[in-house]
PDB file of N, CA and C in Angstrom:
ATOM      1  N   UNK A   1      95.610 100.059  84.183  1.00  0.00           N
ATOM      2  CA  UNK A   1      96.266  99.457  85.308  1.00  0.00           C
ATOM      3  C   UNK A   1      95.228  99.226  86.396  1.00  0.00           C
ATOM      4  N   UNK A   2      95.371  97.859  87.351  1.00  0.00           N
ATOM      5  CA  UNK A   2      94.225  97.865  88.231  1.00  0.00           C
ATOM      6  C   UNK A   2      95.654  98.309  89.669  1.00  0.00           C
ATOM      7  N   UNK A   3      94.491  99.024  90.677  1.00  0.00           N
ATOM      8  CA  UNK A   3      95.053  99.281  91.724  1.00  0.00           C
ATOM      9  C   UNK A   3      94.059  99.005  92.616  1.00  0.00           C
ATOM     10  N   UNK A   4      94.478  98.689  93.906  1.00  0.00           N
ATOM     11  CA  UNK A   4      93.830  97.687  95.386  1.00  0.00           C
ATOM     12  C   UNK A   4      94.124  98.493  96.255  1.00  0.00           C
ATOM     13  N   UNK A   5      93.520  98.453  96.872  1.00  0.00           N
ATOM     14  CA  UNK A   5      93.615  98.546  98.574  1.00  0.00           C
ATOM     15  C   UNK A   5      93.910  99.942  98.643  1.00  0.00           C
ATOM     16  N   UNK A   6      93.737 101.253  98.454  1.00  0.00           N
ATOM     17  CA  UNK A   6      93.652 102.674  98.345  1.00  0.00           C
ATOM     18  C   UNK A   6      92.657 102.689 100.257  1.00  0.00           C
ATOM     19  N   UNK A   7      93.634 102.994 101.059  1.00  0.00           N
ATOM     20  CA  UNK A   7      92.908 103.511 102.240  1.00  0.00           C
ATOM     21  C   UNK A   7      93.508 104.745 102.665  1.00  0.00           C
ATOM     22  N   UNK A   8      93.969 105.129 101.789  1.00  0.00           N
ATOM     23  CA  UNK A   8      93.622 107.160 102.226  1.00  0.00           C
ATOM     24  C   UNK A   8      93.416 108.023 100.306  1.00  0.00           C
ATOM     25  N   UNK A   9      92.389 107.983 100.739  1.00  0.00           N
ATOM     26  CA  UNK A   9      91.241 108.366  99.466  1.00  0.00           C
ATOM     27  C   UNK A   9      91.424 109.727  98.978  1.00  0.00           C
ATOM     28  N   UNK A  10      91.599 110.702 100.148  1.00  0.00           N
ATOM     29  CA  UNK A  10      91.830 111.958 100.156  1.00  0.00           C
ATOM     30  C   UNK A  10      93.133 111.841  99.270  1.00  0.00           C
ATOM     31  N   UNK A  11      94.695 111.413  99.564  1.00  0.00           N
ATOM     32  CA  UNK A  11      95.411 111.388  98.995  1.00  0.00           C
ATOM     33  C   UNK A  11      95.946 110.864  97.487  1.00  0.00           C
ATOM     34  N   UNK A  12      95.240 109.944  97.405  1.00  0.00           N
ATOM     35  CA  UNK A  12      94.819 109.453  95.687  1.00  0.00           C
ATOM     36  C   UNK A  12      94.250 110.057  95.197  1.00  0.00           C
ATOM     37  N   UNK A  13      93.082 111.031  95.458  1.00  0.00           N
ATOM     38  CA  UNK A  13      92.736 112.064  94.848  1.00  0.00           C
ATOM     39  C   UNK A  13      93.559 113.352  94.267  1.00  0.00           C
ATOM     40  N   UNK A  14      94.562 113.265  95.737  1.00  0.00           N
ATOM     41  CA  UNK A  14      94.997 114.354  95.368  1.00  0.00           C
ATOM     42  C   UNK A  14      96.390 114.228  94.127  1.00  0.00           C
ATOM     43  N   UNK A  15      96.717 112.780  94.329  1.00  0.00           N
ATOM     44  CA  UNK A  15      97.966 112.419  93.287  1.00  0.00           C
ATOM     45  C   UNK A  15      96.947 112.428  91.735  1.00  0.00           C
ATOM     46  N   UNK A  16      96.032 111.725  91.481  1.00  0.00           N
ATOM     47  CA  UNK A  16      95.324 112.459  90.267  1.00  0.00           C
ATOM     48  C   UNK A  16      95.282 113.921  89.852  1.00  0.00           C
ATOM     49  N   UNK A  17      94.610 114.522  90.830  1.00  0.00           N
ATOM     50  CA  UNK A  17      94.667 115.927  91.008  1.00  0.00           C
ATOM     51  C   UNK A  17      95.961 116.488  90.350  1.00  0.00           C
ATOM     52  N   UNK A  18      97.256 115.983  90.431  1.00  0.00           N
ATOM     53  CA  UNK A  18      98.449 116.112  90.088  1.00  0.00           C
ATOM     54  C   UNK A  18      98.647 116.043  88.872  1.00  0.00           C
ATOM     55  N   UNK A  19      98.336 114.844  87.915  1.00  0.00           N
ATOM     56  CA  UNK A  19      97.915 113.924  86.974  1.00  0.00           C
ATOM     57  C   UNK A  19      98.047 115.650  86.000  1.00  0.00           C
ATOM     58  N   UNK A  20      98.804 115.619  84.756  1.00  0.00           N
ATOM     59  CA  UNK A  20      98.732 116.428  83.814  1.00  0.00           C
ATOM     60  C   UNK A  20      97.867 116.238  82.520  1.00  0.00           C
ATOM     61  N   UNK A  21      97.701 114.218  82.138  1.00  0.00           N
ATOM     62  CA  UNK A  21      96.442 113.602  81.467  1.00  0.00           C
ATOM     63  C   UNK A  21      95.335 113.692  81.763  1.00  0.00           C
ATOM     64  N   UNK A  22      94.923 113.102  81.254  1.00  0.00           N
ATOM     65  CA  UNK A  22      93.391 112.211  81.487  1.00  0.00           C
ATOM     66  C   UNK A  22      93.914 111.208  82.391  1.00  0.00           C
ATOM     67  N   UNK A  23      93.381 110.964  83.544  1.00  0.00           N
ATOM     68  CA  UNK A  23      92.975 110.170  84.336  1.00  0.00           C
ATOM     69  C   UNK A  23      91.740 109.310  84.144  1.00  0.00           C
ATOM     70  N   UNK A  24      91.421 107.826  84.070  1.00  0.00           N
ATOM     71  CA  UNK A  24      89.787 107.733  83.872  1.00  0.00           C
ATOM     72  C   UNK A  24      89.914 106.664  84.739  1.00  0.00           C
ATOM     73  N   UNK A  25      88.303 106.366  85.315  1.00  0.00           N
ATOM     74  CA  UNK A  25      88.581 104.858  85.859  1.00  0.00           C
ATOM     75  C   UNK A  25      87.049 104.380  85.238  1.00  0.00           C
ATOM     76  N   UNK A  26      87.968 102.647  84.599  1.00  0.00           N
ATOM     77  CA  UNK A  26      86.981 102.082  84.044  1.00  0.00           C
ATOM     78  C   UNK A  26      85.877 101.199  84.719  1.00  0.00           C
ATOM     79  N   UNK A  27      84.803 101.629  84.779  1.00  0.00           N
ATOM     80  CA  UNK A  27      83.362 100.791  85.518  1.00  0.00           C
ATOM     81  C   UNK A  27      83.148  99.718  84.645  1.00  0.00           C
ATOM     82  N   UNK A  28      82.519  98.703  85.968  1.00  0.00           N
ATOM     83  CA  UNK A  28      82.416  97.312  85.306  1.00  0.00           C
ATOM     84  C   UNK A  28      81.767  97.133  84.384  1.00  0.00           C
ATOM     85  N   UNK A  29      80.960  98.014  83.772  1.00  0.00           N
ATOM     86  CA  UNK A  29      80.241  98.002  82.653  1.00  0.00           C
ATOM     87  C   UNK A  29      81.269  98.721  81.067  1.00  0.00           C
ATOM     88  N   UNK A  30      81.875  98.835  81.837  1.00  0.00           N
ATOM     89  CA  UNK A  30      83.189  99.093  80.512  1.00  0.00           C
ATOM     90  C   UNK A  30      83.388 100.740  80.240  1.00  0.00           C
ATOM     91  N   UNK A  31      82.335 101.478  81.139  1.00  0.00           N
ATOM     92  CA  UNK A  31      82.566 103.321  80.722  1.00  0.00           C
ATOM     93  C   UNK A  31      83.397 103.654  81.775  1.00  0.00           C
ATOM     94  N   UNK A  32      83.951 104.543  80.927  1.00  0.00           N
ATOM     95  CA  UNK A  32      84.739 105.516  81.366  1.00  0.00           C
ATOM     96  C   UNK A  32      84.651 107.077  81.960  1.00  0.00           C
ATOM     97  N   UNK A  33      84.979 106.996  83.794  1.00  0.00           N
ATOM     98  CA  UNK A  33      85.025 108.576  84.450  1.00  0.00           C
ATOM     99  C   UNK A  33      85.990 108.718  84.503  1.00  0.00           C
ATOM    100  N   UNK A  34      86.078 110.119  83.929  1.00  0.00           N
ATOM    101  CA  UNK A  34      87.399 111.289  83.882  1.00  0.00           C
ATOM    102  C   UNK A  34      87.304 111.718  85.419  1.00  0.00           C
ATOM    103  N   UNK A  35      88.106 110.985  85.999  1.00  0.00           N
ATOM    104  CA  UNK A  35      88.838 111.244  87.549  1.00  0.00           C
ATOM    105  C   UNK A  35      89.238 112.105  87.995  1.00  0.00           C
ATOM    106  N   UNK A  36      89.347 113.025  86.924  1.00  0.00           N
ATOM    107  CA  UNK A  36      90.204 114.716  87.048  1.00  0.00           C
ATOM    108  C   UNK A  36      89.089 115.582  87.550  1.00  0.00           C
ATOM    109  N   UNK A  37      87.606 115.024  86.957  1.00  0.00           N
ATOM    110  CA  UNK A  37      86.230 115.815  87.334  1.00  0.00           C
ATOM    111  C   UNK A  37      85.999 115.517  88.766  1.00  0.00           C
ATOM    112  N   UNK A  38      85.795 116.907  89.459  1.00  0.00           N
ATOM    113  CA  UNK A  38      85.401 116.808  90.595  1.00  0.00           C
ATOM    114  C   UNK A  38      83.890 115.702  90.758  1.00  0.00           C
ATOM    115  N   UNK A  39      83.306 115.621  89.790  1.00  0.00           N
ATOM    116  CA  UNK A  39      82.142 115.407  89.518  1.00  0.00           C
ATOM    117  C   UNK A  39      81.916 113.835  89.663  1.00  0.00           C
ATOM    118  N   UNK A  40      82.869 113.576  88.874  1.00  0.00           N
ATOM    119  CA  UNK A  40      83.517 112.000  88.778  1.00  0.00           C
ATOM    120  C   UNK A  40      83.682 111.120  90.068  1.00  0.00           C
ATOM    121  N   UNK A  41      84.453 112.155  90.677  1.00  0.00           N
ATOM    122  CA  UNK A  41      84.913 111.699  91.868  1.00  0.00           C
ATOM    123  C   UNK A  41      84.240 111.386  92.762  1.00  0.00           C
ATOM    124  N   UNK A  42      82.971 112.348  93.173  1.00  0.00           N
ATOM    125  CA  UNK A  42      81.790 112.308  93.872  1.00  0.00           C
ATOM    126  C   UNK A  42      81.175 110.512  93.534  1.00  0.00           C
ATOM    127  N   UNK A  43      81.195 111.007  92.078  1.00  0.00           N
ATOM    128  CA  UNK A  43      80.027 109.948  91.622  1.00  0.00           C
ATOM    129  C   UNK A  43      80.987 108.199  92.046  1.00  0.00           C
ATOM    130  N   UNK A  44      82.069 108.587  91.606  1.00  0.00           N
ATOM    131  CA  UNK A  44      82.678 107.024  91.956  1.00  0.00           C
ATOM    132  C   UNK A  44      82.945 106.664  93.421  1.00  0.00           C
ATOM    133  N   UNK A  45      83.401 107.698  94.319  1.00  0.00           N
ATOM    134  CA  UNK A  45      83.088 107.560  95.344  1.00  0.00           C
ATOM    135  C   UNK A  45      81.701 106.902  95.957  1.00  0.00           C
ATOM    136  N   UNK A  46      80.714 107.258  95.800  1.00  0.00           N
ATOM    137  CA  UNK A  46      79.578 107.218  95.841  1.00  0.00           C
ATOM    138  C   UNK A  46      78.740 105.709  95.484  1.00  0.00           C
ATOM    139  N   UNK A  47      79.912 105.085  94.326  1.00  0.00           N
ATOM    140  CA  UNK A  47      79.342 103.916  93.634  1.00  0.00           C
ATOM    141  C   UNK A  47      80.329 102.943  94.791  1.00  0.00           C
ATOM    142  N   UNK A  48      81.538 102.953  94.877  1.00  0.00           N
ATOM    143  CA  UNK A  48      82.724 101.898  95.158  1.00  0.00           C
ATOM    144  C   UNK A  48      83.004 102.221  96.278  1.00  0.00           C
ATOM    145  N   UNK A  49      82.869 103.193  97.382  1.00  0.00           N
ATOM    146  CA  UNK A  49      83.662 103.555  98.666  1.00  0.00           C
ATOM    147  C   UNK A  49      82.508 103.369  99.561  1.00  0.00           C
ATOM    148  N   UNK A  50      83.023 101.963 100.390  1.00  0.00           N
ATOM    149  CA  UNK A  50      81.736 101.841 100.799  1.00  0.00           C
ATOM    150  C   UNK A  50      82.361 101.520 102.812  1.00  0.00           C
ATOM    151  N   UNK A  51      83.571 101.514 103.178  1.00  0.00           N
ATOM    152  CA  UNK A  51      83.537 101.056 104.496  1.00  0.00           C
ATOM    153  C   UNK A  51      85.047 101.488 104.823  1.00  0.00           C
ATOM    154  N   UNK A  52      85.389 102.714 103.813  1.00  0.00           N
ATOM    155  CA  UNK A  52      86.699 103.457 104.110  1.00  0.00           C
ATOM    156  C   UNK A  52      87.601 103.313 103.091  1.00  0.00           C
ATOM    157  N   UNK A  53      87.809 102.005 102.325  1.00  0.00           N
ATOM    158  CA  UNK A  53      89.190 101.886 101.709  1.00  0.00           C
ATOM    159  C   UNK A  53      88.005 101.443 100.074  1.00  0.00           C
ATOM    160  N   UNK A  54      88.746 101.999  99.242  1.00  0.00           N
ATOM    161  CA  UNK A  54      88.726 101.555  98.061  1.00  0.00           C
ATOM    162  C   UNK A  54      89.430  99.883  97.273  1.00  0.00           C
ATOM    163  N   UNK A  55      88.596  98.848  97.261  1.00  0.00           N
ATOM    164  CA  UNK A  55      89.242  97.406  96.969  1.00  0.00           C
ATOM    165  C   UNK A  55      90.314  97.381  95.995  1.00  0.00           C
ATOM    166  N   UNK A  56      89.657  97.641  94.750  1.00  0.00           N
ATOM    167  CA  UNK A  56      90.065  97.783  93.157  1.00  0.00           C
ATOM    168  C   UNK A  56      89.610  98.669  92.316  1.00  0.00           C
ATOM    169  N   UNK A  57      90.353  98.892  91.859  1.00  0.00           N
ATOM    170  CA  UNK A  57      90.106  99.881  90.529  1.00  0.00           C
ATOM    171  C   UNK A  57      90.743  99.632  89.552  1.00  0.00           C
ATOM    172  N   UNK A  58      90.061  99.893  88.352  1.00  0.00           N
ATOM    173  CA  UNK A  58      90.957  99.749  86.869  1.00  0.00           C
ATOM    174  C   UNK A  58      90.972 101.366  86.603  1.00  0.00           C
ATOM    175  N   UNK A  59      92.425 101.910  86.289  1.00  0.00           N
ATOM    176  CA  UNK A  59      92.359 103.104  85.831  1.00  0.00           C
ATOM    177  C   UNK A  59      93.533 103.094  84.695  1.00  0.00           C
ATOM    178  N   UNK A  60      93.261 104.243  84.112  1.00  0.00           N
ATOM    179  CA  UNK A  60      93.976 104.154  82.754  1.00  0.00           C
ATOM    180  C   UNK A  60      94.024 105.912  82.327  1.00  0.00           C
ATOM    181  N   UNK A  61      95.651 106.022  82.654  1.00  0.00           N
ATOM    182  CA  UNK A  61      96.402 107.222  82.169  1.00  0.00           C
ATOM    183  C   UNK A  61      96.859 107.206  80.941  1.00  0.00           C
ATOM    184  N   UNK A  62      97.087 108.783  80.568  1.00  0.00           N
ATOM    185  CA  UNK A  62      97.161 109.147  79.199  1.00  0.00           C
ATOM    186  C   UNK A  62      98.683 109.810  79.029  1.00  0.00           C
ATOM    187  N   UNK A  63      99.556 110.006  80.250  1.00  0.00           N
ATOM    188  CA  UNK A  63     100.248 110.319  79.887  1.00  0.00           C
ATOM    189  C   UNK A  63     101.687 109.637  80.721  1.00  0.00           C
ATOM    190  N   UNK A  64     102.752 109.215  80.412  1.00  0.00           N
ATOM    191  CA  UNK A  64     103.510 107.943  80.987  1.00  0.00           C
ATOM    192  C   UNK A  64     104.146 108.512  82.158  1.00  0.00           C
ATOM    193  N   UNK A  65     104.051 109.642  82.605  1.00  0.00           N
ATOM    194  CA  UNK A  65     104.666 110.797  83.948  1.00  0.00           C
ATOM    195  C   UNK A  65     103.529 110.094  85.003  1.00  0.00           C
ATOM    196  N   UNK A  66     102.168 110.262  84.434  1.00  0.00           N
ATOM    197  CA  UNK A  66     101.211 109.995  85.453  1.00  0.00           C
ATOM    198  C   UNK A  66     101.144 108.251  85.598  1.00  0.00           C
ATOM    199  N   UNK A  67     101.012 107.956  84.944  1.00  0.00           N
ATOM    200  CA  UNK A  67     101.372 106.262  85.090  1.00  0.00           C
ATOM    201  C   UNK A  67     102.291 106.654  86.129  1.00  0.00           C
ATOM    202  N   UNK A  68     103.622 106.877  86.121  1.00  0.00           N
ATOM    203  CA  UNK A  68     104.607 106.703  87.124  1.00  0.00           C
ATOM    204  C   UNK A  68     104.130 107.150  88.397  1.00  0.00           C
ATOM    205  N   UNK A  69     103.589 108.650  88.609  1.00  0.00           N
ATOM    206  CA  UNK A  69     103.178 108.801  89.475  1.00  0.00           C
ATOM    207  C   UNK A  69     102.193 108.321  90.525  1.00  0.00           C
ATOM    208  N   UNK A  70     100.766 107.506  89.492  1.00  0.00           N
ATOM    209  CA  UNK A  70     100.302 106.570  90.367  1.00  0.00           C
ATOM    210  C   UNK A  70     100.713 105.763  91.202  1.00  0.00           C
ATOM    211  N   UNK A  71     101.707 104.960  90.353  1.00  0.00           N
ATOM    212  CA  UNK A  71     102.063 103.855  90.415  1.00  0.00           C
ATOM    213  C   UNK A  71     103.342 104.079  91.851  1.00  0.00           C
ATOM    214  N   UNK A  72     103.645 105.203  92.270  1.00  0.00           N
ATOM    215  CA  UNK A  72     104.507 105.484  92.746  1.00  0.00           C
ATOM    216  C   UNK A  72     103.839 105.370  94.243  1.00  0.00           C
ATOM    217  N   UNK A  73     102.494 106.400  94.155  1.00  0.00           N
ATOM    218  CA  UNK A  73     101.095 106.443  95.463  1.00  0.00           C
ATOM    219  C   UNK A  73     100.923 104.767  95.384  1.00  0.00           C
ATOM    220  N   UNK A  74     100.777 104.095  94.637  1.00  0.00           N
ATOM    221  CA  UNK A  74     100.593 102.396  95.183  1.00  0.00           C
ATOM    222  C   UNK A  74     101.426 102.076  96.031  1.00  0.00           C
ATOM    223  N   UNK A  75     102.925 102.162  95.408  1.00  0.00           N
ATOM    224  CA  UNK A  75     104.151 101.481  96.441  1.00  0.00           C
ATOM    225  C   UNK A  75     104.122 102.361  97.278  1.00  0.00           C
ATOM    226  N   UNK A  76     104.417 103.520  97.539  1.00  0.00           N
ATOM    227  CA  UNK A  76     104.725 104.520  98.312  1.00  0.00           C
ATOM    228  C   UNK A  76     103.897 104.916  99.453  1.00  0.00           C
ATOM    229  N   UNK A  77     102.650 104.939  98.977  1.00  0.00           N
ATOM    230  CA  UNK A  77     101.755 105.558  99.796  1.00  0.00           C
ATOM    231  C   UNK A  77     101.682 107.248  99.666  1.00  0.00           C
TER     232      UNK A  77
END
């Protein structure tokens, strides 16, 4: 699933954080970070967060609870 416009970062983290799957988000080069890794997070942060808000992302859940739940932080906030 692609998701846009993420401007509170802290809180998408923390709805992954939630996430009972695999969480991953796919880089334009086609690999895959496990989003669940603190490690990950750093590093994608680091690549894509560049002036507060996150544009786009392609991410891709493993389990259909967390799909919902993302998808819930998109509309919802």
């Amino acid at each position: 699933m692609k998701v846009s416009n993420i401007k509170d970062v802290q809180k998408f983290f923390q709805v992954v954080d939630s996430c009972t799957g695999r969480v991953e988000l796919v880089t334009g080069e086609g690999d895959r970070l496990n989003l669940k890794s603190k490690l990950s997070q750093y590093v994608s942060l680091a690549n894509i967060f560049s002036n507060g808000e996150i544009p786009e992302l392609e991410i891709i859940a493993s389990e259909k609870e967390d799909i919902e739940r993302l998808m819930n932080f998109m509309i919802n906030g």
